[in-house]
Protein backbone atom coordinates (compact mmCIF):
# COMPACT_ATOMS: atom_id res chain seq x y z
CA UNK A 1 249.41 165.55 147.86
CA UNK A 2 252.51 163.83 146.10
CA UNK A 3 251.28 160.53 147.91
CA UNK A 4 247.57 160.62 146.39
CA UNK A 5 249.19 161.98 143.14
CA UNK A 6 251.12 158.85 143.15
CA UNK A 7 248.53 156.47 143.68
CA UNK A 8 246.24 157.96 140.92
CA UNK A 9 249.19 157.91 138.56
CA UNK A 10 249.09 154.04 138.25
CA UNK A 11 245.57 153.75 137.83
CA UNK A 12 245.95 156.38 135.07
CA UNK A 13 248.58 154.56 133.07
CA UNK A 14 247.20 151.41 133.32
CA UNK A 15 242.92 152.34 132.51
CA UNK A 16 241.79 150.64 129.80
CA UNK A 17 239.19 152.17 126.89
CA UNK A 18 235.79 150.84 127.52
CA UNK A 19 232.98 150.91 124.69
CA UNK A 20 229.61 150.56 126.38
CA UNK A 21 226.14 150.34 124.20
CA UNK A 22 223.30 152.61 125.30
CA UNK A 23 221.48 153.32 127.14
CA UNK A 24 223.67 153.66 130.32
CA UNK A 25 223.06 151.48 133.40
CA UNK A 26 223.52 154.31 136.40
CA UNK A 27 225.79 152.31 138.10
CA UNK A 28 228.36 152.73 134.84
CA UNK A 29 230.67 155.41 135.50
CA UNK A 30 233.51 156.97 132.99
CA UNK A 31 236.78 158.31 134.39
CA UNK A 32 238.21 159.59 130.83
CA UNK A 33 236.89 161.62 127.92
CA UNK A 34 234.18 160.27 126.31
CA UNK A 35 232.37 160.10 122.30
CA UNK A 36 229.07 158.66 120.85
CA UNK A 37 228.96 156.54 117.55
CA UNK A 38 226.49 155.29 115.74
CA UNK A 39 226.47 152.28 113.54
CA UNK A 40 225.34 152.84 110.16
CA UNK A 41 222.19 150.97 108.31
CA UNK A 42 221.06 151.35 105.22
CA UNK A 43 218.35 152.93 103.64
CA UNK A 44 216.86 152.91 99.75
CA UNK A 45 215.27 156.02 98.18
CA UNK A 46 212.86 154.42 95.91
CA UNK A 47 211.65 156.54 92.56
CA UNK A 48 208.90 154.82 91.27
CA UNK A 49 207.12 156.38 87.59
CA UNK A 50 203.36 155.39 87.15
CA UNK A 51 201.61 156.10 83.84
CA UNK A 52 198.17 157.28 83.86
CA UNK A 53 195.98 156.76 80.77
CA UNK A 54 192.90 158.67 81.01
CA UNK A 55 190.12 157.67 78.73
CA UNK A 56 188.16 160.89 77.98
CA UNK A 57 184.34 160.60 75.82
CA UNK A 58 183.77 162.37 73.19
CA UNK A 59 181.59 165.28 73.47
CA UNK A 60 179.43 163.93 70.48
CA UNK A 61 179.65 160.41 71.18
CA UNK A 62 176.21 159.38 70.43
CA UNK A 63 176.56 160.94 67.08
CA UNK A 64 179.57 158.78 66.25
CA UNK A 65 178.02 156.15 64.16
CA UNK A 66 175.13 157.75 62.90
CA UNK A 67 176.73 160.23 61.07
CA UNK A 68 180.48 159.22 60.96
CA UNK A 69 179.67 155.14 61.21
CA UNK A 70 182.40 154.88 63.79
CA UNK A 71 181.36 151.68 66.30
CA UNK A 72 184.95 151.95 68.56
CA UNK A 73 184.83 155.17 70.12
CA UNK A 74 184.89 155.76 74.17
CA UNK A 75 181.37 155.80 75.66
CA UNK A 76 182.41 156.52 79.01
CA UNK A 77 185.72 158.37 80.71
CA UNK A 78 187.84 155.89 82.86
CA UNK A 79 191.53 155.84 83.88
CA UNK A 80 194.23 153.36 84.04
CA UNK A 81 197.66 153.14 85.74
CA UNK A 82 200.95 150.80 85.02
CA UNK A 83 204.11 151.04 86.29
CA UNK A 84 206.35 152.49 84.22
CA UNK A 85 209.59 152.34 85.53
CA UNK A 86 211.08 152.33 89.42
CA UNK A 87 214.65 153.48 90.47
CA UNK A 88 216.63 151.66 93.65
CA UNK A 89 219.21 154.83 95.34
CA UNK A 90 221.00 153.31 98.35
CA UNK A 91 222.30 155.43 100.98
CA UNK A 92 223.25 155.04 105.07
CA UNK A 93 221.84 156.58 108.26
CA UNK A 94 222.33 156.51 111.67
CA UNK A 95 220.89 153.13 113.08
CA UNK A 96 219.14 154.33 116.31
CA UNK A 97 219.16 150.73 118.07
CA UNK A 98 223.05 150.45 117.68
CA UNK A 99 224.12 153.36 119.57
CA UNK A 100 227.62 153.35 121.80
CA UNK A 101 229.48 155.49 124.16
CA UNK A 102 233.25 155.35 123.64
CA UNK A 103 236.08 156.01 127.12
CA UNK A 104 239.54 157.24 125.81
CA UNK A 105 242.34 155.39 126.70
CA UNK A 106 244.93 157.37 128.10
CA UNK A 107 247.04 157.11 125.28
CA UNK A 108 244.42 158.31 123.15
CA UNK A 109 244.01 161.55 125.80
CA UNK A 110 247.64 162.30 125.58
CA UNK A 111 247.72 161.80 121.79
CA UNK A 112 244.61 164.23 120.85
CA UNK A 113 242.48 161.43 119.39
CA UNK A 114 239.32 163.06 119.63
CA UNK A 115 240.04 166.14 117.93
CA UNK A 116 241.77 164.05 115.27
CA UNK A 117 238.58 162.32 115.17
CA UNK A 118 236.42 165.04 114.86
CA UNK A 119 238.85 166.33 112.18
CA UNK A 120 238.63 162.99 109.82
CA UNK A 121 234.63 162.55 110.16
CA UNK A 122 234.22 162.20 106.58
CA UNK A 123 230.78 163.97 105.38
CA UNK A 124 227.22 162.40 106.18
CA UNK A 125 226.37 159.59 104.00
CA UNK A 126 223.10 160.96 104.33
CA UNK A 127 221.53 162.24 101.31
CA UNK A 128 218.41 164.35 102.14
CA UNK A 129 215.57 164.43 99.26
CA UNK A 130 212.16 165.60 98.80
CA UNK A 131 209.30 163.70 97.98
CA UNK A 132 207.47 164.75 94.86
CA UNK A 133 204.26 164.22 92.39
CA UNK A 134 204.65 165.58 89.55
CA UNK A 135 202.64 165.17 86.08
CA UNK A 136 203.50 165.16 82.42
CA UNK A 137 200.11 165.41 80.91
CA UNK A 138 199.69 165.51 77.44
CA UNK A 139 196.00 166.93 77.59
CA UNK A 140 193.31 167.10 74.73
CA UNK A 141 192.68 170.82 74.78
CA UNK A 142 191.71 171.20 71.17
CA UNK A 143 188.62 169.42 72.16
CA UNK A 144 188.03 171.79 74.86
CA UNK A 145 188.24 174.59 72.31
CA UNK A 146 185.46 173.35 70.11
CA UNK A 147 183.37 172.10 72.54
CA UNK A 148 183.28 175.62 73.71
CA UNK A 149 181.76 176.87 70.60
CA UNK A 150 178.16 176.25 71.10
CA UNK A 151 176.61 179.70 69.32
CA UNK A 152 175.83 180.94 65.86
CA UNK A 153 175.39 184.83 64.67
CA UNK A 154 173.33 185.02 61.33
CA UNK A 155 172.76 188.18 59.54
CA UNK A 156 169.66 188.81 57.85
CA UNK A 157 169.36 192.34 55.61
CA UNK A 158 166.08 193.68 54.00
CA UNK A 159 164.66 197.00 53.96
CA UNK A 160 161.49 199.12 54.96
CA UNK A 161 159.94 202.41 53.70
CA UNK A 162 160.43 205.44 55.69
CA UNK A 163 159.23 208.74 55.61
CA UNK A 164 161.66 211.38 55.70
CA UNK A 165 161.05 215.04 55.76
CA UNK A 166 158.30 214.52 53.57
CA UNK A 167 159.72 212.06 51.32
CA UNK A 168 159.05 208.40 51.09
CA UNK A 169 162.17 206.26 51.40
CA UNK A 170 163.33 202.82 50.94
CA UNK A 171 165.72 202.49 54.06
CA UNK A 172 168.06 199.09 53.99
CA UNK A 173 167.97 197.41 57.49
CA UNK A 174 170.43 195.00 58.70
CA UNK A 175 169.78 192.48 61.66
CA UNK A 176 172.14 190.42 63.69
CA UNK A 177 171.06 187.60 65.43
CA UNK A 178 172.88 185.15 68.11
CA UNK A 179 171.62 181.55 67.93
CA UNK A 180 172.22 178.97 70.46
CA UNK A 181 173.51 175.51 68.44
CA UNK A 182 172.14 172.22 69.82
CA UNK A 183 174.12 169.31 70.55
CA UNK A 184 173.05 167.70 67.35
CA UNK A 185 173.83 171.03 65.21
CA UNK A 186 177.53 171.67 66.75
CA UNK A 187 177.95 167.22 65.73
CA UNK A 188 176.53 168.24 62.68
CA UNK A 189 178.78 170.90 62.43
CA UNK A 190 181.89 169.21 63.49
CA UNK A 191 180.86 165.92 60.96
CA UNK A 192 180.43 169.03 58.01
CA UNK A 193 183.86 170.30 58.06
CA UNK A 194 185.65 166.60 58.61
CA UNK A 195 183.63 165.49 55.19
CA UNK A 196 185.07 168.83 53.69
CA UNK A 197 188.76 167.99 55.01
CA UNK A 198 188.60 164.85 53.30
CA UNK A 199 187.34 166.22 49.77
CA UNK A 200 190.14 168.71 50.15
CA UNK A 201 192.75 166.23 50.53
CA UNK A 202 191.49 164.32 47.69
CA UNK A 203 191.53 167.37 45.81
CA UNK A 204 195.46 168.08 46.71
CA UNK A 205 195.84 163.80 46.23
CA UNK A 206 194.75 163.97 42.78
CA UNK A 207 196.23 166.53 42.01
CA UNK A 208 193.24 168.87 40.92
CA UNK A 209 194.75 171.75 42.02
CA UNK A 210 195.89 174.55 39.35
CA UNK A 211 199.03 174.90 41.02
CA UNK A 212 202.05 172.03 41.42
CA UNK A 213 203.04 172.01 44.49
CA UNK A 214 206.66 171.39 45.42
CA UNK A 215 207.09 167.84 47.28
CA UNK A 216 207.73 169.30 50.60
CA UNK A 217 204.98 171.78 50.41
CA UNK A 218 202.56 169.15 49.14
CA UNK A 219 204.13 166.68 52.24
CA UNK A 220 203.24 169.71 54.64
CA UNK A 221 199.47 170.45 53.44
CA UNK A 222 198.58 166.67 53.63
CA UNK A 223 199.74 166.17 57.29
CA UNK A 224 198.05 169.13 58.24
CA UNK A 225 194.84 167.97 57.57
CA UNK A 226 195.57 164.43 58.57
CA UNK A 227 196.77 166.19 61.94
CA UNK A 228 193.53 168.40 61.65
CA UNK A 229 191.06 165.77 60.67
CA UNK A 230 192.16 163.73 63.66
CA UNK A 231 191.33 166.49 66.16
CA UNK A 232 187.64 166.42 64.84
CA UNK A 233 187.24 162.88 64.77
CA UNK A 234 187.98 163.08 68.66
CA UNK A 235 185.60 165.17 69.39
CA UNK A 236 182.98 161.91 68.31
CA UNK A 237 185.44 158.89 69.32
CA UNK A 238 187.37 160.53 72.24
CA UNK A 239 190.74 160.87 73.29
CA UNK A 240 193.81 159.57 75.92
CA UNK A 241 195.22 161.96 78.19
CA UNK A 242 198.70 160.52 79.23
CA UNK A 243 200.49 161.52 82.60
CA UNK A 244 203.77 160.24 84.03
CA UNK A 245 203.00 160.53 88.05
CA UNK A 246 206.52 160.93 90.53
CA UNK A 247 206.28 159.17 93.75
CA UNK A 248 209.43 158.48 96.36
CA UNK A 249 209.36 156.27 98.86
CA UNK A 250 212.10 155.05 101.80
CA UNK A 251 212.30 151.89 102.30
CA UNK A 252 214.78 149.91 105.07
CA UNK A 253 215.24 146.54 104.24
CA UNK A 254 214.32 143.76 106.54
CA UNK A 255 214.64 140.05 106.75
CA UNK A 256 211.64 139.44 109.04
CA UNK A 257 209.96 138.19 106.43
CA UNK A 258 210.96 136.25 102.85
CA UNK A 259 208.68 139.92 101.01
CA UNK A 260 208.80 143.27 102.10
CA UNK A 261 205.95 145.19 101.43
CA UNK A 262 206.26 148.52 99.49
CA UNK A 263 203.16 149.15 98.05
CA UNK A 264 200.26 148.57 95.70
CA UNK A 265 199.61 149.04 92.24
CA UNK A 266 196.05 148.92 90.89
CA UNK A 267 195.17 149.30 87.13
CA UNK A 268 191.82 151.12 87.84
CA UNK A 269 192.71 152.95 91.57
CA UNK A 270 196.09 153.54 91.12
CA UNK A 271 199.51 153.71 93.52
CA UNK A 272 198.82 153.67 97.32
CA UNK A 273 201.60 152.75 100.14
CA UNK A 274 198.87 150.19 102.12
CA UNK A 275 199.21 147.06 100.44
CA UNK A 276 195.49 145.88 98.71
CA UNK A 277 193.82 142.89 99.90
CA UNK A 278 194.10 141.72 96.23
CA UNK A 279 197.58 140.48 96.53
CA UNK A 280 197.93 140.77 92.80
CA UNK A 281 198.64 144.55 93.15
CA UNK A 282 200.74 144.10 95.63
CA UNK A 283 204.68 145.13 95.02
CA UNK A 284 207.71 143.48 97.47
CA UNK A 285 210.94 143.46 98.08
CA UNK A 286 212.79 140.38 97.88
CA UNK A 287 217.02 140.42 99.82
CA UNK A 288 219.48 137.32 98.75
CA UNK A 289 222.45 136.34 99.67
CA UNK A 290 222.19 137.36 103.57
CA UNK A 291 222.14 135.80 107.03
CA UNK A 292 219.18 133.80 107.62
CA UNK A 293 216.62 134.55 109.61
CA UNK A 294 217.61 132.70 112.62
CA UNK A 295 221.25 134.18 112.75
CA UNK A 296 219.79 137.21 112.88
CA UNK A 297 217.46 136.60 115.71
CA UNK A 298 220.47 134.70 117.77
CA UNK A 299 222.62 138.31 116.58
CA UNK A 300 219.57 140.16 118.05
CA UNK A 301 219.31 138.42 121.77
CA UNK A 302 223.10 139.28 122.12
CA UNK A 303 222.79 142.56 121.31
CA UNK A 304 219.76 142.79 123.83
CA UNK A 305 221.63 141.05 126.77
CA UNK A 306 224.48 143.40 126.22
CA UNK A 307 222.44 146.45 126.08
CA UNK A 308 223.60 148.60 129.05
CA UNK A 309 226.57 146.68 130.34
CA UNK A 310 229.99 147.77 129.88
CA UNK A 311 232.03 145.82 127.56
CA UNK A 312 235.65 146.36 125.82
CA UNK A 313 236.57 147.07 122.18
CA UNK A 314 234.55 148.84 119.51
CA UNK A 315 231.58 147.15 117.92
CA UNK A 316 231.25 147.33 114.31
CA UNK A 317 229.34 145.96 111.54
CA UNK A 318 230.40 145.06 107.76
CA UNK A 319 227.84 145.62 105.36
CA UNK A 320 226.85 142.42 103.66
CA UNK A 321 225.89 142.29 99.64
CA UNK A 322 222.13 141.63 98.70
CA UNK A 323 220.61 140.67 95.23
CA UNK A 324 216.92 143.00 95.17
CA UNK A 325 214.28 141.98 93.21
CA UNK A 326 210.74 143.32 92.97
CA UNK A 327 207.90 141.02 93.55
CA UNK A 328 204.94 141.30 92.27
CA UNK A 329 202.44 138.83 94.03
CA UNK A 330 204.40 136.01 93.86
CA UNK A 331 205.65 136.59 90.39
CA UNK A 332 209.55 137.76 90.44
CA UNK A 333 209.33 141.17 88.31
CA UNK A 334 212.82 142.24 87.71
CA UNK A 335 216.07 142.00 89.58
CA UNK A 336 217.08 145.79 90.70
CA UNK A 337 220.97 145.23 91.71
CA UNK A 338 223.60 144.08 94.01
CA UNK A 339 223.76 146.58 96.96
CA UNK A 340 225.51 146.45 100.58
CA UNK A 341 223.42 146.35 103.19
CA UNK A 342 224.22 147.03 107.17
CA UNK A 343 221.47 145.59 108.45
CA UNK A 344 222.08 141.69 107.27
CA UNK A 345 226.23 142.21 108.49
CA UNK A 346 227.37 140.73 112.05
CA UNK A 347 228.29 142.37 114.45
CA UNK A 348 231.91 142.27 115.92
CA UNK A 349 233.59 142.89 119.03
CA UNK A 350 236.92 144.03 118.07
CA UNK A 351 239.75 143.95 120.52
CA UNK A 352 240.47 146.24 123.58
CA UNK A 353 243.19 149.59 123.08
CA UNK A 354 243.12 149.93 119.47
CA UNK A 355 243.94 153.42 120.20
CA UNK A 356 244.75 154.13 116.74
CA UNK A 357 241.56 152.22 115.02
CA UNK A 358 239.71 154.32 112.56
CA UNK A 359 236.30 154.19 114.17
CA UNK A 360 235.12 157.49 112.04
CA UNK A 361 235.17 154.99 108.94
CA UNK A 362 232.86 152.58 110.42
CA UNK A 363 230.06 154.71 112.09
CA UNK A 364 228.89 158.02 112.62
CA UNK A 365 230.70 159.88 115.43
CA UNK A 366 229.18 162.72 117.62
């Protein structure tokens, strides 16, 4: 026993930490504890706002000129959408491709490193979010109202001779009737009281009232039926309806290409994540100030070859600062910020037995 003891001891002393990227060729085998890390990449919670103006037609519309002589008023409803405003949030995840198995050293073993380890992860970067659409509408419902009032009661009184007990009498009879109004009578109507708003404003304008009116009071009446005069000239010209729609997206930025798609924009259909074929609506991403496209495929192949072989050292990645800008088309739109982002770093192999290297820092540990 002391003799196989003995010629263990050397081999324990003397094994080196070995960092090997998965997945795991079989013939790989670990004679010390062992963790998983995970380098980081980053991610962008996108919050874009889209206004929606919805044209809505009047419900007397083809009474507009003839008995108002309005000519602009909205003869049929339609909507249109903008962009409004859009919000860049940058935050890390695990990057599934980069994902590594870690041996102790033996010095680590002795000194507890892993539950030291365990004990510093610092909390996820990971900041979990729900995707929303939401409206702010500000909706014409006065016209609604009216619209609704489409019948008339008139009362007609007159009176008829009865006989009662004997005696002739003159009886008084009183009849209510419920009239449906036509479309023409409720415009009628509706163009009736807006004439009689106006003659009452002149009335309070020139001053032909018998009572002065303080200048607040007299401030108060005339915006009221400014405010009230408006409401019935919409029911002939029409009226906006104005939402703000939510949408979040996630977007991982990419050098594959010089635009990354992130979605489309139409003025008469609206947001959709497909991009359009009309590459005017189109919205991209645009990354500067990162490795170029060939370092990263050259960065790529290495990674590939090593995949599954056992190598020494931990393998990290620095986060590299990128200029965004939105693209619209072709156009540049606006420039969104400088953030850091994993994916356009290089990789390093750092050296073997840094048994006291802060790996927790630099990836996510399991």
């Amino acid at each position: 026993m002391l003799i196989i003891f003995l010629g263990i001891l050397p081999l324990q002393i003397f094994s080196q930490k070995n960092v090997t990227q998965l997945p795991i060729a079989e013939e790989i085998k670990f004679v010390n504890p062992t963790f998983f890390y995970t380098l980081p990449q980053t991610a962008f919670k996108v919050d874009i706002v889209i206004q929606k103006n919805t044209s809505i037609r009047g419900v007397y519309a083809d009474y507009a000129e003839k008995m108002l002589g309005i000519t602009n008023f909205y003869k049929e409803n339609s909507a249109s959408f903008q962009l409004l405003d859009l919000v860049v949030t940058p935050f890390t995840i695990p990057d599934n491709t980069l994902q590594f198995v870690a041996e102790l050293s033996n010095m680590q073993v002795k000194n507890n490193f892993l539950q030291e380890l365990y004990t510093k992860i610092p909390p996820t970067r990971l900041h979990p979010f729900s995707s929303e659409q939401n409206s702010e509408e500000n909706s014409p419902a006065f016209t609604n109202r009216f619209a609704d009032v489409i019948t008339q009661q008139t009362t007609e009184t007159y009176t008829e001779t009865k006989i009662i007990n004997g005696v002739v009498t003159q009886v008084p009879i009183t009849q209510t009737k419920t009239i449906t109004k036509t479309t023409l009578q409720q415009a009628q109507s509706a163009a009736d009281f807006i004439e009689k708003i106006r003659d009452d404003r002149y009335s309070i304008l020139s001053l032909a009232q018998e009572t002065t009116l303080e200048k607040e009071a007299f401030e108060y009446l005339i915006n009221q039926l400014n405010a009230l005069e408006k409401h019935y000239i919409e029911l002939f010209t029409g009226s906006v309806k104005v939402e703000n729609i939510y949408e979040t997206l996630i977007v991982f930025p990419n050098n594959t290409s010089a635009l990354q798609p992130i979605f489309s924009l139409s003025k008469e259909e609206g947001f959709s994540t497909s991009m359009s074929k009309a590459n005017v609506y189109n919205y991209y991403f645009k990354y500067s100030h990162h490795p170029t496209k060939e370092q990263q495929e050259d960065l790529y192949k290495k990674i590939d070859a090593n995949s599954g072989k056992k190598i020494t050292g931990y393998r990290i990645r620095k986060a590299v600062p990128a200029i965004v800008s939105l693209v619209r088309s072709d156009i540049e739109v606006a420039k969104l910020g400088v953030y850091p982002v994993f994916q356009f770093g290089i990789l390093k192999t750092l050296p073997p037995n840094l048994d006291t290297f802060e790996i927790g820092e630099w990836g996510y540990v399991y």
